[in-house]
C-alpha atoms as a PDB file:
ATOM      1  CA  UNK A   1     -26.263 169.552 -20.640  1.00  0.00           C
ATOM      2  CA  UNK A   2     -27.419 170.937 -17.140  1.00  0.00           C
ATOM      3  CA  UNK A   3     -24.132 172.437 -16.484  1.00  0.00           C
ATOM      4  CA  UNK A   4     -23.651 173.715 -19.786  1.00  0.00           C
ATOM      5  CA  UNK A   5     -27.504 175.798 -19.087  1.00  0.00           C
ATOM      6  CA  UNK A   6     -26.351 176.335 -15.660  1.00  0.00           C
ATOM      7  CA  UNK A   7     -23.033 178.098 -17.101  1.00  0.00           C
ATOM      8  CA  UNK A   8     -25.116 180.011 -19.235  1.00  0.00           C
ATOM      9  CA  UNK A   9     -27.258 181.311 -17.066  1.00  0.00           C
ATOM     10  CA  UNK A  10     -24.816 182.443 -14.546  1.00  0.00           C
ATOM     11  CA  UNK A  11     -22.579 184.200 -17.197  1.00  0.00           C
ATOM     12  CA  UNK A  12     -26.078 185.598 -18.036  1.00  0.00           C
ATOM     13  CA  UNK A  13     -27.504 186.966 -15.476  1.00  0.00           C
ATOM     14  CA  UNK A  14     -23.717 188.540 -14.477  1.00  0.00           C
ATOM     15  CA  UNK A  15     -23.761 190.440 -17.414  1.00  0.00           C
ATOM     16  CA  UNK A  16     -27.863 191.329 -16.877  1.00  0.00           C
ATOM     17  CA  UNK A  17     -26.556 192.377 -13.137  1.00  0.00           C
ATOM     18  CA  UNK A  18     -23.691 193.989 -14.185  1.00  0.00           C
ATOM     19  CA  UNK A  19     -25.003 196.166 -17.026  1.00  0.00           C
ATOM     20  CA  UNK A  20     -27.871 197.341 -15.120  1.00  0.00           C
ATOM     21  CA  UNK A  21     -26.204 198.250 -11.763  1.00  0.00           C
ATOM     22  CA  UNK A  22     -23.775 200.468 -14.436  1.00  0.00           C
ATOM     23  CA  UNK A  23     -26.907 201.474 -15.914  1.00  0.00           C
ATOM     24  CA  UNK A  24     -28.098 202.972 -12.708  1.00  0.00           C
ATOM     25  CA  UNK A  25     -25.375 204.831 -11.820  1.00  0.00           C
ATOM     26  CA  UNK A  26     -24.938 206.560 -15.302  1.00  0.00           C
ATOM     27  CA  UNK A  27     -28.790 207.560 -15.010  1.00  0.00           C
ATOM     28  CA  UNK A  28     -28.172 208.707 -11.120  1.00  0.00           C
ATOM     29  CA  UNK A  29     -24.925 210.704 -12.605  1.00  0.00           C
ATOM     30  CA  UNK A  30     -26.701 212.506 -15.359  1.00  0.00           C
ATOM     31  CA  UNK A  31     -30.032 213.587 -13.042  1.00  0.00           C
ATOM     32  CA  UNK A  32     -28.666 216.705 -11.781  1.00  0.00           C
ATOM     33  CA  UNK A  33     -26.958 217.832 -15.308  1.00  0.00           C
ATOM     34  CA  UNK A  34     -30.466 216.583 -16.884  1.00  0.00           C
ATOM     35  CA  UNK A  35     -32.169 218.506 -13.977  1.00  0.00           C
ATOM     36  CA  UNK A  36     -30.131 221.834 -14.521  1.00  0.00           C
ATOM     37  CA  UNK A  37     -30.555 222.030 -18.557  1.00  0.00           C
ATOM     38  CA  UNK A  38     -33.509 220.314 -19.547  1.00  0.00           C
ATOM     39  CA  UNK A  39     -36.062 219.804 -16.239  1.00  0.00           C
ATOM     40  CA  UNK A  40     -37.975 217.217 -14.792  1.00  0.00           C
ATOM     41  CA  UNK A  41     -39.041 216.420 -18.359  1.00  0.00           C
ATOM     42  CA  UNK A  42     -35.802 215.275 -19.105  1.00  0.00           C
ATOM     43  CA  UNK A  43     -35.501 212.487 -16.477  1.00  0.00           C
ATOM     44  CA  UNK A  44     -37.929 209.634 -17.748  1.00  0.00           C
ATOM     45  CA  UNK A  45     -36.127 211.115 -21.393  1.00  0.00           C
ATOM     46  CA  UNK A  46     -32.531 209.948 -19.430  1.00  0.00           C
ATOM     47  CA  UNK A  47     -34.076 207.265 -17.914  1.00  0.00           C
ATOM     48  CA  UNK A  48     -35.904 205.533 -21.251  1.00  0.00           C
ATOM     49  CA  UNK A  49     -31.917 206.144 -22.985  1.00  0.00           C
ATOM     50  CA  UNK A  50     -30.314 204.403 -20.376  1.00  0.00           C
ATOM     51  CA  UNK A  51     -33.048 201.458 -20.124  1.00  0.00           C
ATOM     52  CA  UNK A  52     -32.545 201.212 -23.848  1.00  0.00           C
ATOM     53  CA  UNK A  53     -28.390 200.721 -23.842  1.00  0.00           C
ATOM     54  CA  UNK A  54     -29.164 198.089 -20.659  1.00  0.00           C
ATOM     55  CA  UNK A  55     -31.618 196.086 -22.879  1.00  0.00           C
ATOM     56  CA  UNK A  56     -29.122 196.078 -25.502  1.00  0.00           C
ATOM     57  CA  UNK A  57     -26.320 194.541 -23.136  1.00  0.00           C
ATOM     58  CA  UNK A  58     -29.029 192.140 -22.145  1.00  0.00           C
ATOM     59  CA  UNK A  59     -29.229 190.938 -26.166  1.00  0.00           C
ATOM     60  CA  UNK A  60     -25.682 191.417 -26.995  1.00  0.00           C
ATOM     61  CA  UNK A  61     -24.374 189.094 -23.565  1.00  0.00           C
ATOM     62  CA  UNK A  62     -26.717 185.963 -24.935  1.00  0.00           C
ATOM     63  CA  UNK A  63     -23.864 185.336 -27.888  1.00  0.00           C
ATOM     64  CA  UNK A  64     -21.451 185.442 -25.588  1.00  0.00           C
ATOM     65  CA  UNK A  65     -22.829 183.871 -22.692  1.00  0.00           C
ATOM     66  CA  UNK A  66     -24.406 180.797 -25.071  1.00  0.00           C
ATOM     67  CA  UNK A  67     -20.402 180.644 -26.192  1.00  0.00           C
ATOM     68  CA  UNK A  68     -18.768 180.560 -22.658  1.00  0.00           C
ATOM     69  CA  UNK A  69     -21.221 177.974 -21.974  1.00  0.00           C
ATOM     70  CA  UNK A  70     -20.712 175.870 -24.786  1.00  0.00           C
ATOM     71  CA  UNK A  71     -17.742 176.381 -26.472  1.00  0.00           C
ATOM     72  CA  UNK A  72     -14.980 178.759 -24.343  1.00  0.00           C
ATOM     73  CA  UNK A  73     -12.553 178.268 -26.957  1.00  0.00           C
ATOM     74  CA  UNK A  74     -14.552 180.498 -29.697  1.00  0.00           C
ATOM     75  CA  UNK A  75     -16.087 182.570 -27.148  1.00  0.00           C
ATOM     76  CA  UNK A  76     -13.628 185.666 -28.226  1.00  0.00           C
ATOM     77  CA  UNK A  77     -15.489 185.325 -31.502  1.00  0.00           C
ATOM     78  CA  UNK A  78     -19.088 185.512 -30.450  1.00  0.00           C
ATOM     79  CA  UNK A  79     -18.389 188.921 -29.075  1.00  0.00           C
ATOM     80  CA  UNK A  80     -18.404 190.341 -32.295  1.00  0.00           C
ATOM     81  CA  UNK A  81     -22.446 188.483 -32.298  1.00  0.00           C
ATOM     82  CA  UNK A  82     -22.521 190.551 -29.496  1.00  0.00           C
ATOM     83  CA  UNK A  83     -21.316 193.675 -31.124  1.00  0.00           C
ATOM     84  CA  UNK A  84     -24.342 193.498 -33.902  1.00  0.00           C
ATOM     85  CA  UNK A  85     -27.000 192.193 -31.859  1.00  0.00           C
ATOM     86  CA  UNK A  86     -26.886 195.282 -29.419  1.00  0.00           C
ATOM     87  CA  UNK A  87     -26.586 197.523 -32.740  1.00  0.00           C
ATOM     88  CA  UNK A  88     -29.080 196.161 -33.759  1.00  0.00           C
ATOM     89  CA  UNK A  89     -31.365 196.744 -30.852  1.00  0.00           C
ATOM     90  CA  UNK A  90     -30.497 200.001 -29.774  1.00  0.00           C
ATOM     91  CA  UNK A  91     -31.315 201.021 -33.117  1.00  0.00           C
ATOM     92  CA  UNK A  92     -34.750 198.872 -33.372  1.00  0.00           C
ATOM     93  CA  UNK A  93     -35.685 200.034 -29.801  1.00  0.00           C
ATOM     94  CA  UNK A  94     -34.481 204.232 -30.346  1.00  0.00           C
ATOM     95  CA  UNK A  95     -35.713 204.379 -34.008  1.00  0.00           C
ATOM     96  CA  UNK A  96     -39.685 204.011 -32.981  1.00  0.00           C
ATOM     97  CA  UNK A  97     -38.541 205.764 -28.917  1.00  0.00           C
ATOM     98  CA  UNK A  98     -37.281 209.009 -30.671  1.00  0.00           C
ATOM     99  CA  UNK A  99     -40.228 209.200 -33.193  1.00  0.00           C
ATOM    100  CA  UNK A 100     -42.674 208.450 -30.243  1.00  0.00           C
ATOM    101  CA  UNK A 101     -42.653 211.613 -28.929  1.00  0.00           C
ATOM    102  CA  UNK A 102     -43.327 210.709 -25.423  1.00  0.00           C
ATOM    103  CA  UNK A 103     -39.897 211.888 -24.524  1.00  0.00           C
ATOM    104  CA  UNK A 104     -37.329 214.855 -25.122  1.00  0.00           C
ATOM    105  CA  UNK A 105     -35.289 213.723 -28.332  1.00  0.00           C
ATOM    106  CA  UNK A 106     -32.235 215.184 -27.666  1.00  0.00           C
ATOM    107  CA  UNK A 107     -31.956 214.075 -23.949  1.00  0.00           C
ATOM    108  CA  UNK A 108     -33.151 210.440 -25.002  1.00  0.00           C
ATOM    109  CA  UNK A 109     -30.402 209.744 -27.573  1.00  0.00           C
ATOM    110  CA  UNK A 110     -27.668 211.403 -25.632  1.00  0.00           C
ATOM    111  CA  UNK A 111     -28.639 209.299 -22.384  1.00  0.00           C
ATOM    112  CA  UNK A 112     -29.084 206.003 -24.897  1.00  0.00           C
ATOM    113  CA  UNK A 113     -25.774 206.721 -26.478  1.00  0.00           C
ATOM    114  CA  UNK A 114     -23.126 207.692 -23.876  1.00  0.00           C
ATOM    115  CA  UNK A 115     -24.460 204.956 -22.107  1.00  0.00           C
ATOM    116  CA  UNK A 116     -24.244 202.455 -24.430  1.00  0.00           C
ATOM    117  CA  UNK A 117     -20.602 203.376 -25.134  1.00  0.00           C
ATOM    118  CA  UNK A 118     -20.006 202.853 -21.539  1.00  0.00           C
ATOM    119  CA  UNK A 119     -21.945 199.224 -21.207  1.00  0.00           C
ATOM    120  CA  UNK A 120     -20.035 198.529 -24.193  1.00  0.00           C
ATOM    121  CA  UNK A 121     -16.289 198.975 -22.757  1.00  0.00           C
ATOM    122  CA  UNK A 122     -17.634 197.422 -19.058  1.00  0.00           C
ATOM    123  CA  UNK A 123     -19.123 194.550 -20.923  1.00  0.00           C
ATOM    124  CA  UNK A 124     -16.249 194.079 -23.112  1.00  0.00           C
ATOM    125  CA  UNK A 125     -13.928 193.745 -20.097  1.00  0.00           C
ATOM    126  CA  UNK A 126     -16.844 191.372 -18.280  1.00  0.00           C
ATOM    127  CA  UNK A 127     -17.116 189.064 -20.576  1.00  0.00           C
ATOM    128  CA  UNK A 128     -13.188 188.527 -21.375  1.00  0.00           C
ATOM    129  CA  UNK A 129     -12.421 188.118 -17.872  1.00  0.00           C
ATOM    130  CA  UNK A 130     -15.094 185.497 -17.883  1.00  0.00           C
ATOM    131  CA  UNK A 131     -13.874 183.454 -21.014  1.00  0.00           C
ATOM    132  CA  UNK A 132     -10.438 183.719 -19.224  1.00  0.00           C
ATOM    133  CA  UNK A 133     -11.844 182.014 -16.281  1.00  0.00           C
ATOM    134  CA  UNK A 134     -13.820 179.319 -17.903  1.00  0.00           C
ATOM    135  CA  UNK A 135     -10.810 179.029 -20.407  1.00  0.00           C
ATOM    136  CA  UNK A 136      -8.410 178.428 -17.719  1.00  0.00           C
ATOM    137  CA  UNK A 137     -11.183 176.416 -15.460  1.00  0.00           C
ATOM    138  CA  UNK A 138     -11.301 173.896 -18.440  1.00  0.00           C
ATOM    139  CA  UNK A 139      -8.005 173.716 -18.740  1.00  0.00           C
ATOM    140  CA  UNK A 140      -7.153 175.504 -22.251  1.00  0.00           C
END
Protein backbone atom coordinates (compact mmCIF):
# COMPACT_ATOMS: atom_id res chain seq x y z
CA UNK A 1 0.00 0.00 0.00
CA UNK A 2 2.98 2.47 0.74
CA UNK A 3 4.47 1.89 -2.56
CA UNK A 4 1.39 1.95 -4.37
CA UNK A 5 0.90 5.97 -2.55
CA UNK A 6 4.49 6.42 -3.08
CA UNK A 7 3.97 5.60 -6.99
CA UNK A 8 1.26 7.89 -6.99
CA UNK A 9 2.69 10.59 -5.71
CA UNK A 10 5.75 10.59 -7.77
CA UNK A 11 3.77 10.15 -11.08
CA UNK A 12 1.92 13.11 -9.42
CA UNK A 13 3.92 15.53 -8.66
CA UNK A 14 5.88 14.79 -12.32
CA UNK A 15 2.98 15.72 -14.03
CA UNK A 16 2.31 18.90 -11.33
CA UNK A 17 6.22 19.73 -12.22
CA UNK A 18 5.96 19.14 -15.61
CA UNK A 19 2.78 21.04 -16.50
CA UNK A 20 3.76 24.02 -14.64
CA UNK A 21 7.41 24.45 -15.80
CA UNK A 22 5.44 24.26 -19.55
CA UNK A 23 3.10 26.57 -18.06
CA UNK A 24 5.78 29.09 -17.43
CA UNK A 25 7.33 29.16 -20.47
CA UNK A 26 4.05 29.57 -22.56
CA UNK A 27 3.20 32.65 -20.16
CA UNK A 28 7.06 33.98 -20.56
CA UNK A 29 6.47 33.39 -24.56
CA UNK A 30 3.26 35.28 -24.85
CA UNK A 31 4.51 38.53 -22.50
CA UNK A 32 5.98 40.46 -25.20
CA UNK A 33 3.03 39.65 -27.90
CA UNK A 34 0.58 40.37 -24.76
CA UNK A 35 2.82 43.47 -24.05
CA UNK A 36 2.74 44.81 -27.76
CA UNK A 37 -1.26 44.40 -28.36
CA UNK A 38 -2.97 44.55 -25.25
CA UNK A 39 -0.50 46.29 -22.32
CA UNK A 40 0.45 45.64 -18.98
CA UNK A 41 -3.24 44.90 -18.39
CA UNK A 42 -3.00 41.98 -20.32
CA UNK A 43 -0.28 40.13 -18.32
CA UNK A 44 -2.07 39.02 -14.97
CA UNK A 45 -5.12 38.41 -17.99
CA UNK A 46 -2.18 35.81 -19.64
CA UNK A 47 -1.06 34.89 -16.51
CA UNK A 48 -4.70 33.90 -14.72
CA UNK A 49 -5.27 31.73 -18.49
CA UNK A 50 -2.25 29.95 -18.14
CA UNK A 51 -2.66 29.25 -14.19
CA UNK A 52 -6.08 28.02 -15.17
CA UNK A 53 -4.89 25.23 -18.05
CA UNK A 54 -1.95 24.24 -15.22
CA UNK A 55 -4.69 23.62 -12.56
CA UNK A 56 -6.50 21.64 -14.99
CA UNK A 57 -3.38 19.29 -15.72
CA UNK A 58 -3.10 19.16 -11.98
CA UNK A 59 -6.97 17.51 -11.90
CA UNK A 60 -6.78 15.67 -15.07
CA UNK A 61 -3.04 13.77 -13.97
CA UNK A 62 -4.89 12.37 -10.54
CA UNK A 63 -6.89 9.63 -12.93
CA UNK A 64 -4.01 8.78 -14.38
CA UNK A 65 -1.56 8.92 -11.79
CA UNK A 66 -4.16 6.92 -9.18
CA UNK A 67 -4.11 4.26 -12.38
CA UNK A 68 -0.26 3.96 -12.87
CA UNK A 69 -0.19 3.48 -9.27
CA UNK A 70 -2.66 0.95 -8.94
CA UNK A 71 -3.46 -0.70 -11.87
CA UNK A 72 -0.73 0.01 -15.01
CA UNK A 73 -2.54 -2.31 -17.09
CA UNK A 74 -5.82 0.06 -17.47
CA UNK A 75 -3.88 3.10 -17.05
CA UNK A 76 -4.35 3.91 -21.04
CA UNK A 77 -8.00 4.05 -20.06
CA UNK A 78 -8.01 6.49 -17.21
CA UNK A 79 -6.63 9.06 -19.55
CA UNK A 80 -9.77 9.54 -21.05
CA UNK A 81 -10.84 10.41 -16.82
CA UNK A 82 -8.26 12.65 -17.47
CA UNK A 83 -9.60 14.10 -20.62
CA UNK A 84 -13.11 15.15 -18.75
CA UNK A 85 -11.85 16.06 -15.51
CA UNK A 86 -9.60 18.93 -17.00
CA UNK A 87 -12.78 19.86 -19.26
CA UNK A 88 -14.41 20.02 -16.72
CA UNK A 89 -12.29 22.39 -14.75
CA UNK A 90 -11.14 24.68 -17.19
CA UNK A 91 -14.61 25.28 -17.85
CA UNK A 92 -15.74 25.52 -13.96
CA UNK A 93 -12.62 27.70 -13.24
CA UNK A 94 -12.97 30.21 -16.83
CA UNK A 95 -16.84 30.30 -16.71
CA UNK A 96 -16.95 32.51 -13.24
CA UNK A 97 -12.80 34.06 -14.37
CA UNK A 98 -14.26 35.54 -17.67
CA UNK A 99 -17.51 36.89 -16.04
CA UNK A 100 -15.34 38.30 -13.11
CA UNK A 101 -14.20 41.06 -14.80
CA UNK A 102 -10.99 41.44 -13.03
CA UNK A 103 -9.21 40.57 -16.20
CA UNK A 104 -9.18 41.31 -20.10
CA UNK A 105 -11.64 38.59 -21.61
CA UNK A 106 -10.20 38.11 -24.71
CA UNK A 107 -6.51 37.83 -23.50
CA UNK A 108 -7.72 35.43 -20.58
CA UNK A 109 -9.38 32.77 -22.77
CA UNK A 110 -6.81 32.90 -25.49
CA UNK A 111 -3.89 32.45 -22.81
CA UNK A 112 -6.30 29.59 -20.96
CA UNK A 113 -6.91 27.93 -24.25
CA UNK A 114 -3.71 27.69 -26.35
CA UNK A 115 -2.28 26.66 -23.30
CA UNK A 116 -4.35 24.08 -22.41
CA UNK A 117 -4.04 22.57 -25.90
CA UNK A 118 -0.40 22.53 -25.32
CA UNK A 119 -0.49 20.85 -21.55
CA UNK A 120 -2.79 18.60 -23.18
CA UNK A 121 -0.37 17.07 -26.04
CA UNK A 122 2.86 17.37 -23.32
CA UNK A 123 0.76 15.58 -20.80
CA UNK A 124 -0.51 13.11 -23.15
CA UNK A 125 3.05 12.11 -24.12
CA UNK A 126 4.06 12.29 -20.07
CA UNK A 127 1.87 10.15 -18.91
CA UNK A 128 2.23 7.30 -21.75
CA UNK A 129 5.82 7.24 -21.39
CA UNK A 130 5.16 6.71 -17.75
CA UNK A 131 2.59 3.76 -18.06
CA UNK A 132 5.26 2.34 -20.49
CA UNK A 133 7.75 2.40 -17.79
CA UNK A 134 5.74 1.08 -14.95
CA UNK A 135 4.20 -1.39 -17.58
CA UNK A 136 7.48 -2.71 -18.51
CA UNK A 137 8.94 -2.24 -14.71
CA UNK A 138 6.15 -4.77 -13.67
CA UNK A 139 6.80 -6.88 -16.15
CA UNK A 140 3.60 -6.66 -18.60
Amino acid sequence: MIAKRTTFFRAFSGFALASLVLAGVLAAAGAVPTLRVVGRSGLSALVAGCLVSWLASCAGAVPVARAIAWDPLHAVNSMLAATMTRFLTVLVLIVPAVFSGWWDRTVLVFAAAGSYVVLLAADTGFALSMIKRRRAALGG
